[in-house]
N, C-alpha and C. Protein backbone atom coordinates (compact mmCIF):
# COMPACT_ATOMS: atom_id res chain seq x y z
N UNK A 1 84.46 151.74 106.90
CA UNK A 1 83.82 150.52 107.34
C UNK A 1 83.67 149.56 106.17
N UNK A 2 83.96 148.35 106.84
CA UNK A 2 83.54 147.35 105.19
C UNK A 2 82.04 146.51 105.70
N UNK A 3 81.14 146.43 104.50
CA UNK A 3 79.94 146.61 105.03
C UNK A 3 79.31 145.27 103.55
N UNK A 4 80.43 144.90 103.14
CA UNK A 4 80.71 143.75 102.17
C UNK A 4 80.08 142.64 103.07
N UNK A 5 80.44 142.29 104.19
CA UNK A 5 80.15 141.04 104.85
C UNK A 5 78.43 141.01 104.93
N UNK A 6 77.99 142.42 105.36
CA UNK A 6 76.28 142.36 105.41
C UNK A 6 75.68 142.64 104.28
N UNK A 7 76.06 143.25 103.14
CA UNK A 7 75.47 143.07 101.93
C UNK A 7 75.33 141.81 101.42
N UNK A 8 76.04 140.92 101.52
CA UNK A 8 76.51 139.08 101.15
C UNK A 8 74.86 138.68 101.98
N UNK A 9 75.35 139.31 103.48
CA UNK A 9 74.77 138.35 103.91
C UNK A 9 72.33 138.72 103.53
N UNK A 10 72.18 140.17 103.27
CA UNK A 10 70.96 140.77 102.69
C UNK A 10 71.02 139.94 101.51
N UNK A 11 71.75 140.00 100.93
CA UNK A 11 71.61 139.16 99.34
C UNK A 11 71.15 137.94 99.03
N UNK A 12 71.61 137.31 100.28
CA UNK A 12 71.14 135.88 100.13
C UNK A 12 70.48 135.52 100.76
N UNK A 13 69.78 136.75 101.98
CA UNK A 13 68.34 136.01 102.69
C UNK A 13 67.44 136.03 102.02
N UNK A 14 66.03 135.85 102.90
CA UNK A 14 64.78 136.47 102.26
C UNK A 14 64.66 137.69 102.56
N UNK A 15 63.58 138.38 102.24
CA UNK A 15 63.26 139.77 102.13
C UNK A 15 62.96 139.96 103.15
N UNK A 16 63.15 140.92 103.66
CA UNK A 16 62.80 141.71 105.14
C UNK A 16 61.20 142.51 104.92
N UNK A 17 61.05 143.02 103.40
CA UNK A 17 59.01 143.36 103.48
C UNK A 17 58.98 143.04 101.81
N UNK A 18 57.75 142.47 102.08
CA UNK A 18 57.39 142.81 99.94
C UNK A 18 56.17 143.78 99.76
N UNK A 19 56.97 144.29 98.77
CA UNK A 19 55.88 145.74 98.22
C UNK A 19 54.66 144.49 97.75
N UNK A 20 53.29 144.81 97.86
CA UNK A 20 52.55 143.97 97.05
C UNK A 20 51.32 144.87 96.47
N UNK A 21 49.86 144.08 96.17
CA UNK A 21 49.44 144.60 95.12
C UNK A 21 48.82 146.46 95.11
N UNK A 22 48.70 146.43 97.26
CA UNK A 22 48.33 147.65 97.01
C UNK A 22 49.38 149.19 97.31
N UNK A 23 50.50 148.68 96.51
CA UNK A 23 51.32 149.21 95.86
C UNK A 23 52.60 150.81 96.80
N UNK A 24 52.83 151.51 96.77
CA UNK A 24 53.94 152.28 97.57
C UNK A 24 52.70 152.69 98.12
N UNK A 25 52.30 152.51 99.65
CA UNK A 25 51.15 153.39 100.73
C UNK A 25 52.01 154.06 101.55
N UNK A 26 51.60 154.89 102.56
CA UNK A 26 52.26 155.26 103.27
C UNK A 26 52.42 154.82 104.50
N UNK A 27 51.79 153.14 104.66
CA UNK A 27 52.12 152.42 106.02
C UNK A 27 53.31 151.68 105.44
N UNK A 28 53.55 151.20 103.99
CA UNK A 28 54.79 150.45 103.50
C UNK A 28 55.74 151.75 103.59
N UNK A 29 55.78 152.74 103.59
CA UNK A 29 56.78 153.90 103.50
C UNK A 29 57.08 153.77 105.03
N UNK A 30 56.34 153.64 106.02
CA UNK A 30 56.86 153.89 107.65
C UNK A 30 57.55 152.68 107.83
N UNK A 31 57.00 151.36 107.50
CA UNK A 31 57.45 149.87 107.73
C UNK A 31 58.82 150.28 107.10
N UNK A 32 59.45 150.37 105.61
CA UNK A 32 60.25 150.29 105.29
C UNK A 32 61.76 151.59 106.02
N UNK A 33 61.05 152.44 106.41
CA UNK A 33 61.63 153.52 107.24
C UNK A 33 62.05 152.37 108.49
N UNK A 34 61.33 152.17 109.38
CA UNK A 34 61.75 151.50 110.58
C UNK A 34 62.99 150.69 110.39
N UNK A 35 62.42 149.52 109.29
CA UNK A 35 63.21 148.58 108.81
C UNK A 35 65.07 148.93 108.63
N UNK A 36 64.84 150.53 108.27
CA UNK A 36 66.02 150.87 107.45
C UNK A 36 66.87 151.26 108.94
N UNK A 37 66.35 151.39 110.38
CA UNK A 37 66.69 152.39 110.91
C UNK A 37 66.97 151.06 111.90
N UNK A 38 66.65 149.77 111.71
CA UNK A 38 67.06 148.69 112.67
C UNK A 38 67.95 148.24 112.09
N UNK A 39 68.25 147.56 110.77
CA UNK A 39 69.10 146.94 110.01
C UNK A 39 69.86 148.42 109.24
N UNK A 40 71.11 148.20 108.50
CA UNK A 40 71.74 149.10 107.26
C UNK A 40 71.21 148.89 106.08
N UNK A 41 71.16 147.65 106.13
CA UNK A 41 71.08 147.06 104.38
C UNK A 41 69.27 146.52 104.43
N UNK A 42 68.24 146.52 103.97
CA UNK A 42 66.92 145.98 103.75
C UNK A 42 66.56 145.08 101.93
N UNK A 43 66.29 144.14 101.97
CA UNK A 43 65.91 144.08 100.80
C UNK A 43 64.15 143.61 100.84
N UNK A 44 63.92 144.18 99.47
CA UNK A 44 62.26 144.42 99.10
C UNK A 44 62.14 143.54 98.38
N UNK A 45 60.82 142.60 98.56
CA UNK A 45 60.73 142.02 96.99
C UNK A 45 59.26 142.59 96.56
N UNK A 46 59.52 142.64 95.53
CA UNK A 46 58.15 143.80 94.72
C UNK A 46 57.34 142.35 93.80
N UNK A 47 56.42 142.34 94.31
CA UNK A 47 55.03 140.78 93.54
C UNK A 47 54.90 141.31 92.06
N UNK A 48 54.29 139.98 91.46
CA UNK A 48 54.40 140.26 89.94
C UNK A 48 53.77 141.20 89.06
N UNK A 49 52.30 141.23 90.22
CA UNK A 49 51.12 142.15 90.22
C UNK A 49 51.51 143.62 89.90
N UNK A 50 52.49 144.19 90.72
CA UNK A 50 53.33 145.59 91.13
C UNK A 50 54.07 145.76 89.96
N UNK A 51 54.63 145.21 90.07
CA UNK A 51 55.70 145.40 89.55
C UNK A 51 56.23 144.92 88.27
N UNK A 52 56.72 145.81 86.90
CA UNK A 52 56.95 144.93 85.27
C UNK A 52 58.61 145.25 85.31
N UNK A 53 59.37 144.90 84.06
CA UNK A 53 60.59 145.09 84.07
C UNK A 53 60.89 146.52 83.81
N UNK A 54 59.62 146.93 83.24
CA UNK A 54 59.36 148.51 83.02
C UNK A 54 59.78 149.77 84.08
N UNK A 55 59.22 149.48 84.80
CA UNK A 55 58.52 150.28 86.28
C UNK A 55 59.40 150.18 87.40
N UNK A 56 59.83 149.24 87.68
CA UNK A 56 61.19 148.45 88.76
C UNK A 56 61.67 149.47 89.40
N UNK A 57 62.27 150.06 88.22
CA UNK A 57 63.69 150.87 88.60
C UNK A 57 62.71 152.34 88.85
N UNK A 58 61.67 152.43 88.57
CA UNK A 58 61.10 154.03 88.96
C UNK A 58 60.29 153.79 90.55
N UNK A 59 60.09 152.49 90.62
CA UNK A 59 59.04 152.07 92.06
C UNK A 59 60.62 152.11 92.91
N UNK A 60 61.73 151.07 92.79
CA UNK A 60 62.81 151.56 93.96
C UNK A 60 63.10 152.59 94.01
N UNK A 61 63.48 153.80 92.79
CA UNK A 61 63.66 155.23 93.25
C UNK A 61 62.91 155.84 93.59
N UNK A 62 61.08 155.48 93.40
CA UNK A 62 60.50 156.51 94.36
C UNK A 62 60.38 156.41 96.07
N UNK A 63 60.78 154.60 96.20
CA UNK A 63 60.74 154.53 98.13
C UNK A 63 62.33 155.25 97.93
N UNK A 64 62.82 154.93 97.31
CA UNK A 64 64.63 155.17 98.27
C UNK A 64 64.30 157.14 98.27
N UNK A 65 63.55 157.97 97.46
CA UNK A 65 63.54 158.82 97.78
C UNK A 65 62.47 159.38 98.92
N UNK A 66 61.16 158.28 99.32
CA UNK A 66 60.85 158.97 100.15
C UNK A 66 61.38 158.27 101.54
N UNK A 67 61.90 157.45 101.23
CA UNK A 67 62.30 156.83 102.84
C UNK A 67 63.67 157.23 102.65
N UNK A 68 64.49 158.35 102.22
CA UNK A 68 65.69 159.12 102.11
C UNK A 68 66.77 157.96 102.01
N UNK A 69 66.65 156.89 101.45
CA UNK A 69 67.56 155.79 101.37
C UNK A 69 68.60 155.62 99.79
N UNK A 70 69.30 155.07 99.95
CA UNK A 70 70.29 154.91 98.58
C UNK A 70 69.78 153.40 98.20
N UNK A 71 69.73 153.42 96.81
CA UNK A 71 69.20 151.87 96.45
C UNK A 71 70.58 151.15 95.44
N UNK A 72 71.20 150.44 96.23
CA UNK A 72 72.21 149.50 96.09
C UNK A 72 72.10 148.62 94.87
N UNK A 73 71.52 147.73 94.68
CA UNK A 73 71.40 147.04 94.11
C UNK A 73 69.72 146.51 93.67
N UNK A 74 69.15 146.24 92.06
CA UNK A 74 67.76 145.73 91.81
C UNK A 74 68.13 144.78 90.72
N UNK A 75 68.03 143.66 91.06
CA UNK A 75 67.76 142.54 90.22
C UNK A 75 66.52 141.74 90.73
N UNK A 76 65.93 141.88 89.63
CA UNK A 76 64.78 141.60 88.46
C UNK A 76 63.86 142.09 89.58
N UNK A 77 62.85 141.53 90.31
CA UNK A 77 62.21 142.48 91.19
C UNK A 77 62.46 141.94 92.74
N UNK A 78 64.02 142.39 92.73
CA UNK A 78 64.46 142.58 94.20
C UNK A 78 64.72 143.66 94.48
N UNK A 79 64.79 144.65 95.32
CA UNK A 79 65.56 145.76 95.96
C UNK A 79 65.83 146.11 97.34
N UNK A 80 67.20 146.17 96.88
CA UNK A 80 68.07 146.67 97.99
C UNK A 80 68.80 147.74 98.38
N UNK A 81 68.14 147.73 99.81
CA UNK A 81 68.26 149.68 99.97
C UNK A 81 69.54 149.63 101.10
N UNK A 82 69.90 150.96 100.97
CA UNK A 82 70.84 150.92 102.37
C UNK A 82 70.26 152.60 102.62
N UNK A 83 71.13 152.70 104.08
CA UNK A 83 70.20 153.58 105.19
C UNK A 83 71.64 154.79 104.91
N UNK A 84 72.72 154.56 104.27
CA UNK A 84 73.64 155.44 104.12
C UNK A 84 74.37 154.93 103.13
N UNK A 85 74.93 156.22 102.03
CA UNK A 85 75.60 155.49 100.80
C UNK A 85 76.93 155.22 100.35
N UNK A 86 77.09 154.35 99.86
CA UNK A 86 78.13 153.68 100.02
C UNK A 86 78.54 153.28 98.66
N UNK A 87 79.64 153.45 98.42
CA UNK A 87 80.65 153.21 97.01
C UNK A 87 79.70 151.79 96.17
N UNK A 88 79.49 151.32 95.29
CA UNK A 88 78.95 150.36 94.58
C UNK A 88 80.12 149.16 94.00
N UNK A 89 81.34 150.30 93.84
CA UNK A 89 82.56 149.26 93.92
C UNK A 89 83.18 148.82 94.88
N UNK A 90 83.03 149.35 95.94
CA UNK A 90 83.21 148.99 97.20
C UNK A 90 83.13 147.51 97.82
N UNK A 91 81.77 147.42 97.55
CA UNK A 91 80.78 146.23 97.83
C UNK A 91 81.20 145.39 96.86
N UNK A 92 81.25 145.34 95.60
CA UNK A 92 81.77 144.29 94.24
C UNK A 92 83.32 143.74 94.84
N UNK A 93 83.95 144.59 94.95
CA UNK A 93 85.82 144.40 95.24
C UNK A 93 85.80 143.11 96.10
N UNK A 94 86.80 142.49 95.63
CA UNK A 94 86.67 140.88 96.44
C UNK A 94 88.07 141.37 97.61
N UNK A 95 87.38 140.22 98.49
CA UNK A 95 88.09 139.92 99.70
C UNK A 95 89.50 140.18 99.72
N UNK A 96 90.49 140.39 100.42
CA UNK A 96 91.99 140.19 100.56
C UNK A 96 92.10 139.77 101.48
């Protein structure tokens, strides 16, 4: 499946939930579960409060591991999860 066209198109919306100040709960763990199980692709935006350049990358791997998701892509405090995993060059490789 090429899955390029809906990553483009997650990338450049807005966020579908933002983590905020009171931080990974387990009603943001069910929200982001649902989320993953209506759409493929979800992106998070994590508030300034949450989240440092530090921490980023340990706050997306701890949802993508409890909401059993693969995390695609995190720039600066965006993240983007998908619901099944998928090549990383895959998604980069331009059009033909």
């Amino acid at each position: 499946m090429d899955y390029r066209e809906e990553y483009k198109k997650v990338l450049l919306s807005r966020p579908h939930c933002i983590l905020g100040k009171n931080g990974i709960t387990d009603d943001f763990i069910t929200h982001v579960a649902s989320l993953l199980k209506r759409y493929k692709f979800i992106k998070i935006k994590a508030l300034r409060s949450v989240a440092t350049k530090s921490n980023i990358a340990a706050l997306s791997e701890k949802i993508s591991k409890l909401t059993n998701s693969n995390v695609l892509d995190l720039r600066g405090k965006q993240i983007i999860l998908s619901k099944f995993p998928i090549n990383k060059k895959e998604l980069k490789s331009s059009n033909k």
